[in-house]
PDB file of N, CA and C in Angstrom:
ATOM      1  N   UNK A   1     -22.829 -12.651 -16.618  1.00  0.00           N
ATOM      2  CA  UNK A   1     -24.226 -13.009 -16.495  1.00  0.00           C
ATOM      3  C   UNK A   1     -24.305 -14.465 -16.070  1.00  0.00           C
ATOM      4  N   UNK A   2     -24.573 -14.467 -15.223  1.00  0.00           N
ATOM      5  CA  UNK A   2     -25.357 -15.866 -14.590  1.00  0.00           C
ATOM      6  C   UNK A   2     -26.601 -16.711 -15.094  1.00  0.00           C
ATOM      7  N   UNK A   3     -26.389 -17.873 -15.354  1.00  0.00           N
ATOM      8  CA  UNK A   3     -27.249 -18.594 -16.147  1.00  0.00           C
ATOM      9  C   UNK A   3     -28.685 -19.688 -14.917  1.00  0.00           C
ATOM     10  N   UNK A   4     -27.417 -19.801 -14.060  1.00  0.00           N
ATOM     11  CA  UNK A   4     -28.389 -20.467 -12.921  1.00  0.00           C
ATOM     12  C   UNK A   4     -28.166 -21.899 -12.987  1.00  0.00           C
ATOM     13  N   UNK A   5     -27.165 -22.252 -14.116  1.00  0.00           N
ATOM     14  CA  UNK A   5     -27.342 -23.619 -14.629  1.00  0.00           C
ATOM     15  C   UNK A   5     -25.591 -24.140 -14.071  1.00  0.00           C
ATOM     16  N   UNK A   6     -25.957 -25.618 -14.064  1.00  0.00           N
ATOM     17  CA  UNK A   6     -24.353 -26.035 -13.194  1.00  0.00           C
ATOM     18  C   UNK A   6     -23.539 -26.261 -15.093  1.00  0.00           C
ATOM     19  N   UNK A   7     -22.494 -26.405 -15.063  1.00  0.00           N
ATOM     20  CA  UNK A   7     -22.058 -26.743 -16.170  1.00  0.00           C
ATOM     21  C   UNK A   7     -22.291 -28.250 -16.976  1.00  0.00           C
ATOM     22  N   UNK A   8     -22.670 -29.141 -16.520  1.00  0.00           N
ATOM     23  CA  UNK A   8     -23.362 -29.995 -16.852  1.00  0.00           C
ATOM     24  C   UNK A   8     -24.688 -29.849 -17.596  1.00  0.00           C
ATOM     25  N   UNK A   9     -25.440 -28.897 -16.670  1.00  0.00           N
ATOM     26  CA  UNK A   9     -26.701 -28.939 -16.852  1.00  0.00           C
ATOM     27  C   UNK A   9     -26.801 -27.815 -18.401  1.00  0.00           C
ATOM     28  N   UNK A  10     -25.737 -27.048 -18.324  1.00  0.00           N
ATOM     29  CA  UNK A  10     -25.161 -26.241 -19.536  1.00  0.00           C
ATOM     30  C   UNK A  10     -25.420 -26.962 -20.692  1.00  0.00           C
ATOM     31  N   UNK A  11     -24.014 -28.067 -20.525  1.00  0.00           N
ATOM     32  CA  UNK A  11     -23.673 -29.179 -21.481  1.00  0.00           C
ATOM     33  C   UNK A  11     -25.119 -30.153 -21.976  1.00  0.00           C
ATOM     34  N   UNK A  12     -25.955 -30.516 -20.884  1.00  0.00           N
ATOM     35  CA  UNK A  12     -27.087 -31.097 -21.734  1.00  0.00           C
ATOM     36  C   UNK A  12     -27.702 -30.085 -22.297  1.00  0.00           C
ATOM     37  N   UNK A  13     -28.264 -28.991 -22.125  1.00  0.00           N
ATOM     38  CA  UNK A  13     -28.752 -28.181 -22.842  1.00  0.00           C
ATOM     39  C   UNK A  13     -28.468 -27.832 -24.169  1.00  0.00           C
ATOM     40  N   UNK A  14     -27.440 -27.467 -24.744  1.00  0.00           N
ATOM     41  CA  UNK A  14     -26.276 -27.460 -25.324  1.00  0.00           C
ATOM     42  C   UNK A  14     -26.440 -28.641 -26.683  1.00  0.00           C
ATOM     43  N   UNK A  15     -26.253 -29.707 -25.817  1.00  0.00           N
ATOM     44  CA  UNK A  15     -26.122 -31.381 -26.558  1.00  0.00           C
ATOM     45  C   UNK A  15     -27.416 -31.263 -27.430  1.00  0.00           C
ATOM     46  N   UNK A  16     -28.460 -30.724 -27.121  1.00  0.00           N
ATOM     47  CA  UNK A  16     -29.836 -30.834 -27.991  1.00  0.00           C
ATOM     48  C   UNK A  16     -29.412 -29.866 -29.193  1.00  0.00           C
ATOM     49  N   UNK A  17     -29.534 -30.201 -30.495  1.00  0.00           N
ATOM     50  CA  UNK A  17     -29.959 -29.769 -31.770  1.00  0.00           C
ATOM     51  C   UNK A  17     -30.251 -28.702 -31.490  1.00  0.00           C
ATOM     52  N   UNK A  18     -31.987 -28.602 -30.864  1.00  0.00           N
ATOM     53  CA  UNK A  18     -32.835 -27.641 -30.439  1.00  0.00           C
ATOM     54  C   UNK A  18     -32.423 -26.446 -29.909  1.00  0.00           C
ATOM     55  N   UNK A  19     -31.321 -26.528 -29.121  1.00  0.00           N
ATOM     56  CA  UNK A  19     -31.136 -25.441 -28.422  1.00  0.00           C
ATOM     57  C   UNK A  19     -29.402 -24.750 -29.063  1.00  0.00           C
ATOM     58  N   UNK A  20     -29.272 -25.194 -30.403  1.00  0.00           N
ATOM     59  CA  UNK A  20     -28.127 -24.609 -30.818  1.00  0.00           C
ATOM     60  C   UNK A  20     -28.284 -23.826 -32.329  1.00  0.00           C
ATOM     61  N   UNK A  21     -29.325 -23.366 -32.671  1.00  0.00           N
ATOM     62  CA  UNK A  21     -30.005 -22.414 -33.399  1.00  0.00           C
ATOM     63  C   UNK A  21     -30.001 -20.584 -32.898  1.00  0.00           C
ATOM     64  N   UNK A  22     -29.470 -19.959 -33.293  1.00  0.00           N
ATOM     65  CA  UNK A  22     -29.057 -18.258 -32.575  1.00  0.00           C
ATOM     66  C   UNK A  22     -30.535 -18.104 -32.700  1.00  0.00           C
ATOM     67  N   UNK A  23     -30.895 -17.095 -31.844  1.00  0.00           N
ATOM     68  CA  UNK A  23     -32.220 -16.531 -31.784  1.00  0.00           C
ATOM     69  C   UNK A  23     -31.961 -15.195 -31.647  1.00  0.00           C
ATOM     70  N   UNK A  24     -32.882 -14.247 -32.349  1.00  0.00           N
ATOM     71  CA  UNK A  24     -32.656 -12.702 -32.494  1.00  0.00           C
ATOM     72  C   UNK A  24     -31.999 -12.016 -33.694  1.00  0.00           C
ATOM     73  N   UNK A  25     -31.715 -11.075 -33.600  1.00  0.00           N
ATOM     74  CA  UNK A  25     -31.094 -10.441 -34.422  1.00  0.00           C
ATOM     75  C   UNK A  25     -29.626 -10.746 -34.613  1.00  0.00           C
ATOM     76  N   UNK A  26     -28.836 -10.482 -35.477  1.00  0.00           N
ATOM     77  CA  UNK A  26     -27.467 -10.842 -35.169  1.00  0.00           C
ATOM     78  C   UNK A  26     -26.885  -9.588 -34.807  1.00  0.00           C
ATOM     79  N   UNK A  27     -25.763  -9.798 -34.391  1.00  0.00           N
ATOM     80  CA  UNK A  27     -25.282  -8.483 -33.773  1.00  0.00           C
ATOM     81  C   UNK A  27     -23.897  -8.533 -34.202  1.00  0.00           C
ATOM     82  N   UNK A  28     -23.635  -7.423 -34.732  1.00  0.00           N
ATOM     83  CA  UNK A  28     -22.643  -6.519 -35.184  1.00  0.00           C
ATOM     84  C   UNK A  28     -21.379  -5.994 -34.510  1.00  0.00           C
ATOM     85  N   UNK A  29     -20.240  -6.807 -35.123  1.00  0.00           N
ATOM     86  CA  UNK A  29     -19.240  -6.392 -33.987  1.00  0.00           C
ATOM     87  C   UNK A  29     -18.372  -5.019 -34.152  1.00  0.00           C
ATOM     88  N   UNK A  30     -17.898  -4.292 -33.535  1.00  0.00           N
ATOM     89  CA  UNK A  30     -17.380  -3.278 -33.853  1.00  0.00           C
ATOM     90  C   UNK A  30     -15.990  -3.824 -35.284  1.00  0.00           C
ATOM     91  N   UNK A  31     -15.582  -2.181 -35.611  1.00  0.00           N
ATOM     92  CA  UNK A  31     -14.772  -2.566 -36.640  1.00  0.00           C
ATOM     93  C   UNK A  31     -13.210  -2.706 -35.634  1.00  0.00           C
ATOM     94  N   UNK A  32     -12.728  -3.451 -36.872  1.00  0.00           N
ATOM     95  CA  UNK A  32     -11.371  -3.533 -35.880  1.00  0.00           C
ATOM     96  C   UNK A  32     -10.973  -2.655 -35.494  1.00  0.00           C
ATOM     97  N   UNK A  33      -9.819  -2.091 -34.241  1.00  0.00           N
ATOM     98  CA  UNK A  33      -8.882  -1.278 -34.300  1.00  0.00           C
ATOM     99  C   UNK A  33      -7.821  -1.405 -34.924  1.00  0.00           C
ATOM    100  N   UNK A  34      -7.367  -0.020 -34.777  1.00  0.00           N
ATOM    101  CA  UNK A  34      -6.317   0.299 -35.871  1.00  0.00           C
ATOM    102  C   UNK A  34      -5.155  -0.036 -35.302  1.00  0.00           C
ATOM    103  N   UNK A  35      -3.843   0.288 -35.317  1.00  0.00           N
ATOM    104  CA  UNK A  35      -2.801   0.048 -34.803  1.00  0.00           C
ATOM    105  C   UNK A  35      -2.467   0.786 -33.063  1.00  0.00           C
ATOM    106  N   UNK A  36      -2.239  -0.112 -31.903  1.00  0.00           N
ATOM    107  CA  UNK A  36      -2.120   0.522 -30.980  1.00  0.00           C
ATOM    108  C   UNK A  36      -1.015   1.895 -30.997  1.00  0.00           C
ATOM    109  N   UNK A  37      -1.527   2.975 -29.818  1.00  0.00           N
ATOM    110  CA  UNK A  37      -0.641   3.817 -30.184  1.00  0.00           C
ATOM    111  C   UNK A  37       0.030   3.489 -28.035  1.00  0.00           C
ATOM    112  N   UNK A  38       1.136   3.749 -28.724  1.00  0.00           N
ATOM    113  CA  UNK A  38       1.855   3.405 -26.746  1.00  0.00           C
ATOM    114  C   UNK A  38       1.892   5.024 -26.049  1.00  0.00           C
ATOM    115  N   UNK A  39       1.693   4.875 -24.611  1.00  0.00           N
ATOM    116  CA  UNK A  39       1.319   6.122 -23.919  1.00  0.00           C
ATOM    117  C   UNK A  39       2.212   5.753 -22.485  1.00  0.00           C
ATOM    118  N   UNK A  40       3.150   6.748 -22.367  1.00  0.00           N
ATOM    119  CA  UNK A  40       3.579   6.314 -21.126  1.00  0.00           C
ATOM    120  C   UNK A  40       2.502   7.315 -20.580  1.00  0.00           C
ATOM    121  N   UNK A  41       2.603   6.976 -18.579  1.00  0.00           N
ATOM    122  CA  UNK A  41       1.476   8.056 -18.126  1.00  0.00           C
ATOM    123  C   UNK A  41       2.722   7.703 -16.646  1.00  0.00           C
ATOM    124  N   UNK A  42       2.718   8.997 -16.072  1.00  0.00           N
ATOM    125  CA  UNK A  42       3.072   8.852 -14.285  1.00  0.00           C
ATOM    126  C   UNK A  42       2.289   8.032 -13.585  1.00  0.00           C
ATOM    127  N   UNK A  43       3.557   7.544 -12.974  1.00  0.00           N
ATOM    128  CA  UNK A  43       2.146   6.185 -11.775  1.00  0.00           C
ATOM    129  C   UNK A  43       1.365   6.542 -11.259  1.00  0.00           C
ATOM    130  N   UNK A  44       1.083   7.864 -10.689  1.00  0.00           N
ATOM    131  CA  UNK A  44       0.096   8.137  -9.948  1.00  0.00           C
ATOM    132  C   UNK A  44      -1.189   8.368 -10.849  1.00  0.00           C
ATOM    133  N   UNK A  45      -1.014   8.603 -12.352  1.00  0.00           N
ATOM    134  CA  UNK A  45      -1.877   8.999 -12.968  1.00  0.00           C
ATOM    135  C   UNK A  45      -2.412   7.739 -13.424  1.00  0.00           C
ATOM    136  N   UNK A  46      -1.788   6.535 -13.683  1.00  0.00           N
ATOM    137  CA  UNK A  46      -2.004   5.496 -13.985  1.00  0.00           C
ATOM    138  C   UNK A  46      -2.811   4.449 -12.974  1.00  0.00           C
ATOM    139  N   UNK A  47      -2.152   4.910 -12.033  1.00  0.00           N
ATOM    140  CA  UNK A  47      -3.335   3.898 -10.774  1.00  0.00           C
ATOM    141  C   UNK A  47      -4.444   4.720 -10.847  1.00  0.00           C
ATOM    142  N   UNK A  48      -4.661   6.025 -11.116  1.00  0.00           N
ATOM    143  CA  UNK A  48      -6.074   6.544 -10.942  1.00  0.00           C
ATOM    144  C   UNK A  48      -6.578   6.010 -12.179  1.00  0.00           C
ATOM    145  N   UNK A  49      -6.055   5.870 -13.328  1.00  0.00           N
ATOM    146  CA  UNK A  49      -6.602   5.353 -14.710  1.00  0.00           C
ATOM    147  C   UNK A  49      -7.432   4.101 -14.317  1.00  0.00           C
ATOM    148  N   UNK A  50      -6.280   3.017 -13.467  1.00  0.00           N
ATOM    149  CA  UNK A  50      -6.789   1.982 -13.280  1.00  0.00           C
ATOM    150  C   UNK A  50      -7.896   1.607 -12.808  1.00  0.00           C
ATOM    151  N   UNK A  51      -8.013   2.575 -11.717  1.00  0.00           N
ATOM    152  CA  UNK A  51      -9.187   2.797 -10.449  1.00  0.00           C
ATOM    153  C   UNK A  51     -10.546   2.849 -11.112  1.00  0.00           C
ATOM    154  N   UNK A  52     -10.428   3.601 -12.243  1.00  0.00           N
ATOM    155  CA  UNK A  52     -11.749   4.743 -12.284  1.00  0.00           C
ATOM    156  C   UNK A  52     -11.743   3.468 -13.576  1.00  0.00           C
ATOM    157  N   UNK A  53     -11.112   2.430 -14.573  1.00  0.00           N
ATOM    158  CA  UNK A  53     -11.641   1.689 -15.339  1.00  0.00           C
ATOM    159  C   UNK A  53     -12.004   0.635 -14.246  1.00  0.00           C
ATOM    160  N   UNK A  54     -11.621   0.286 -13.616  1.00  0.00           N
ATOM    161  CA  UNK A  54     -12.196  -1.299 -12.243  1.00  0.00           C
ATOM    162  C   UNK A  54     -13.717  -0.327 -12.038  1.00  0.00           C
ATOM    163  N   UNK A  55     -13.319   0.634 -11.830  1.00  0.00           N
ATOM    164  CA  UNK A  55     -15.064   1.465 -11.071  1.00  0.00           C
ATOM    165  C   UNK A  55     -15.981   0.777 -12.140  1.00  0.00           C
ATOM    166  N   UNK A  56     -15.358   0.914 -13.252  1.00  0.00           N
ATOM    167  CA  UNK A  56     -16.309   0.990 -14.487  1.00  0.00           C
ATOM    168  C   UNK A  56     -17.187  -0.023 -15.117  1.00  0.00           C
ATOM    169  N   UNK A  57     -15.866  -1.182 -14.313  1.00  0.00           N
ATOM    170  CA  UNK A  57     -15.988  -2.593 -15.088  1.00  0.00           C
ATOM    171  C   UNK A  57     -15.633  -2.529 -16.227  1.00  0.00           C
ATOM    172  N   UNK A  58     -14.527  -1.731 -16.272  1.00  0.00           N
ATOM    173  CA  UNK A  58     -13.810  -1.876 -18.026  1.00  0.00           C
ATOM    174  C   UNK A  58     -12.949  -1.972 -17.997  1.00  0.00           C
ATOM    175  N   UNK A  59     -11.966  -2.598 -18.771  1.00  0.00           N
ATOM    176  CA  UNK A  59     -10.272  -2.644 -18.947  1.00  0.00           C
ATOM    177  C   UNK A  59      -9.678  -1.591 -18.936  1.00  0.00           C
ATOM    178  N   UNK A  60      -8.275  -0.878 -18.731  1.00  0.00           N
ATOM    179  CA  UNK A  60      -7.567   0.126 -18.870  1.00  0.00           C
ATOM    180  C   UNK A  60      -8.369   0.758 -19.990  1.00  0.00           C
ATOM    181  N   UNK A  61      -7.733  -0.316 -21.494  1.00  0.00           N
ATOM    182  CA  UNK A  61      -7.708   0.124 -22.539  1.00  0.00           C
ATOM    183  C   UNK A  61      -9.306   0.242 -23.051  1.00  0.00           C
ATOM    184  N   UNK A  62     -10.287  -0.275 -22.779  1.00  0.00           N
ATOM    185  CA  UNK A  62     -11.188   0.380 -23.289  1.00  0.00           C
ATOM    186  C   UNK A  62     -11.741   1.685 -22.315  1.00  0.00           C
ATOM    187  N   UNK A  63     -11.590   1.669 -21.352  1.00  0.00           N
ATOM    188  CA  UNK A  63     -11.632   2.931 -20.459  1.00  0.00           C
ATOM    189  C   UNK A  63     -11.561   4.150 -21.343  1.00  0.00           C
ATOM    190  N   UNK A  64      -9.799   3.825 -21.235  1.00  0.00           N
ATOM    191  CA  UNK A  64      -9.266   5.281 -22.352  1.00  0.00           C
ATOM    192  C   UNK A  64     -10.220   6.009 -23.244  1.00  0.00           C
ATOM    193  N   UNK A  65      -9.876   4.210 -24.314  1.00  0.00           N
ATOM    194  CA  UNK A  65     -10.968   4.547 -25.547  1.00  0.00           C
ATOM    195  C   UNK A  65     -12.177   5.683 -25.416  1.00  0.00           C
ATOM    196  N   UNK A  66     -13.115   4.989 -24.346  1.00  0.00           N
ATOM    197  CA  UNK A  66     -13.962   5.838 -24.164  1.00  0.00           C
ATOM    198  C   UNK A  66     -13.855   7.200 -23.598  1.00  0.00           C
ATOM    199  N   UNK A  67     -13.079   7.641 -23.065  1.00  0.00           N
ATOM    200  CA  UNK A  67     -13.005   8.976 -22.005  1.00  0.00           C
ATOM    201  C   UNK A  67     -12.496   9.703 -23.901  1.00  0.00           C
ATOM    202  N   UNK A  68     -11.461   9.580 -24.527  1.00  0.00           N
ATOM    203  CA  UNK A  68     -10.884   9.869 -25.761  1.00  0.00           C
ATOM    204  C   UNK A  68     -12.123  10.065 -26.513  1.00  0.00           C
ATOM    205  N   UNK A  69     -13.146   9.316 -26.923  1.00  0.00           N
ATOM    206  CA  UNK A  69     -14.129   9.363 -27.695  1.00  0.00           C
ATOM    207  C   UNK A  69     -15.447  10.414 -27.457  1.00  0.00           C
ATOM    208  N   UNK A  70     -15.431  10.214 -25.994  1.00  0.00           N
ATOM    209  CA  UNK A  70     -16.412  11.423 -25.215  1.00  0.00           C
ATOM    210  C   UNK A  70     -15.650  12.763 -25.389  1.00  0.00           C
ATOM    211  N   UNK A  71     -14.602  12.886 -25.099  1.00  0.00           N
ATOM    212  CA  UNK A  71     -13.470  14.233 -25.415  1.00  0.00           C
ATOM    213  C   UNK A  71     -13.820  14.688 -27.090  1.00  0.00           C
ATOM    214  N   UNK A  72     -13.496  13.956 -27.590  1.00  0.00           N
ATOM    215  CA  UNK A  72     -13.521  14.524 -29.118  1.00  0.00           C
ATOM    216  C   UNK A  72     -15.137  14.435 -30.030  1.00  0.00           C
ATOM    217  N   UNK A  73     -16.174  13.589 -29.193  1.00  0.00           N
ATOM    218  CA  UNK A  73     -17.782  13.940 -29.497  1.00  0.00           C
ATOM    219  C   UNK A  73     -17.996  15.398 -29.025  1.00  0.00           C
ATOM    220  N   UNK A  74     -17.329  16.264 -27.796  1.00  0.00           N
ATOM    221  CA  UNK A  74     -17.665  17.391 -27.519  1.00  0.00           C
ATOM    222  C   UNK A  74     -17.603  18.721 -28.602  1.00  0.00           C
ATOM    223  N   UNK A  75     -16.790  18.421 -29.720  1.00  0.00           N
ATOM    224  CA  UNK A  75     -16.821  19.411 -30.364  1.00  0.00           C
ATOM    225  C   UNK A  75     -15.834  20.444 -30.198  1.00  0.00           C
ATOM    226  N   UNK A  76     -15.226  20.508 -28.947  1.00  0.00           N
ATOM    227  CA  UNK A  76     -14.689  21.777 -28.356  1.00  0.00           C
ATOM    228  C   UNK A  76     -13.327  21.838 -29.359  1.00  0.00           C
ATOM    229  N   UNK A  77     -12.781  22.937 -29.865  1.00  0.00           N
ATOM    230  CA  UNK A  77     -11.722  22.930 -30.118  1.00  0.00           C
ATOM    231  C   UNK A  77     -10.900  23.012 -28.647  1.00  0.00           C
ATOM    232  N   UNK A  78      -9.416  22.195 -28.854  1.00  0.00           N
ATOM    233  CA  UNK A  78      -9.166  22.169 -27.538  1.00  0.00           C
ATOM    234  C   UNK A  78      -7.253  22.560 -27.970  1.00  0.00           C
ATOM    235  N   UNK A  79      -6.704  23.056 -26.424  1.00  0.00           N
ATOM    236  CA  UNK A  79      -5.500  23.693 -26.832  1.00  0.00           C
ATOM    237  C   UNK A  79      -5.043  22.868 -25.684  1.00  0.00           C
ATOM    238  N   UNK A  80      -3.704  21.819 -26.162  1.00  0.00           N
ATOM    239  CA  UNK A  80      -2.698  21.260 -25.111  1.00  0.00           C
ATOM    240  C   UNK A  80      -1.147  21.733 -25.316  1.00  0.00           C
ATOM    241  N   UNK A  81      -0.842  22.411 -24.557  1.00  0.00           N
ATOM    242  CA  UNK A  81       0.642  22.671 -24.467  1.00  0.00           C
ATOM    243  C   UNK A  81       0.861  23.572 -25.567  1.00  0.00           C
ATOM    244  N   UNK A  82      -0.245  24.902 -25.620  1.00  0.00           N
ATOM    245  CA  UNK A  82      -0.144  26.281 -26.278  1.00  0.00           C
ATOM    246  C   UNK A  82      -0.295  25.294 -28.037  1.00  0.00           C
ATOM    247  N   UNK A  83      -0.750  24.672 -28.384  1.00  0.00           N
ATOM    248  CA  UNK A  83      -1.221  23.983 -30.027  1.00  0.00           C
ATOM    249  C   UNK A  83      -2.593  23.512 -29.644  1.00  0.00           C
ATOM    250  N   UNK A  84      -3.175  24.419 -30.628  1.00  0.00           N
ATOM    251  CA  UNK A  84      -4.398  23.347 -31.173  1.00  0.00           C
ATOM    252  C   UNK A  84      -4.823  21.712 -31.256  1.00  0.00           C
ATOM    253  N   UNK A  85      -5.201  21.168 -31.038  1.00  0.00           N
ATOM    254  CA  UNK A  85      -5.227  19.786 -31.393  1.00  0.00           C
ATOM    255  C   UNK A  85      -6.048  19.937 -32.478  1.00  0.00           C
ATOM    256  N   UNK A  86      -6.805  20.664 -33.540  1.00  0.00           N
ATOM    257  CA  UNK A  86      -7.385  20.691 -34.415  1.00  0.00           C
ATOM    258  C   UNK A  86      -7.317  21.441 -35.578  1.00  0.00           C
TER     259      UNK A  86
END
């Protein structure tokens, strides 16, 4: 997000008392994550990973996160490699 302001003009802003008071609600950061889990993936599957998180404007890793989180909000019981995942 673009402010419009040069970094100076930041810095006086800034320098005032006045303008270093939070305004709004406070906001709530997610809870931590838990321990990473490591995933190898084929390169080809991995540059498309990459692709489609740059599309997104998201990192690899929160990419995942999300595609993982939308997968398992569906409800579906789901079968990989003849097992249940549930």
């Amino acid at each position: 997000m673009s402010t419009g302001m040069t970094p100076q003009q930041e810095y006086d802003f800034y320098a005032d008392p006045a303008n270093q008071e939070p305004e709004g609600p406070p906001v709530r950061r997610r809870a931590r994550m838990g321990a990473p889990i490591p995933v190898r993936l084929p390169e080809d599957i991995r540059e498309q990973v990459k692709a489609r998180a740059e599309a997104d404007h998201r990192t690899v890793s929160n990419w995942i996160r999300l595609v993982i989180e939308r997968e398992l909000a569906t409800g579906d019981d789901a079968v990989v490699g003849g097992t249940s995942v549930r």
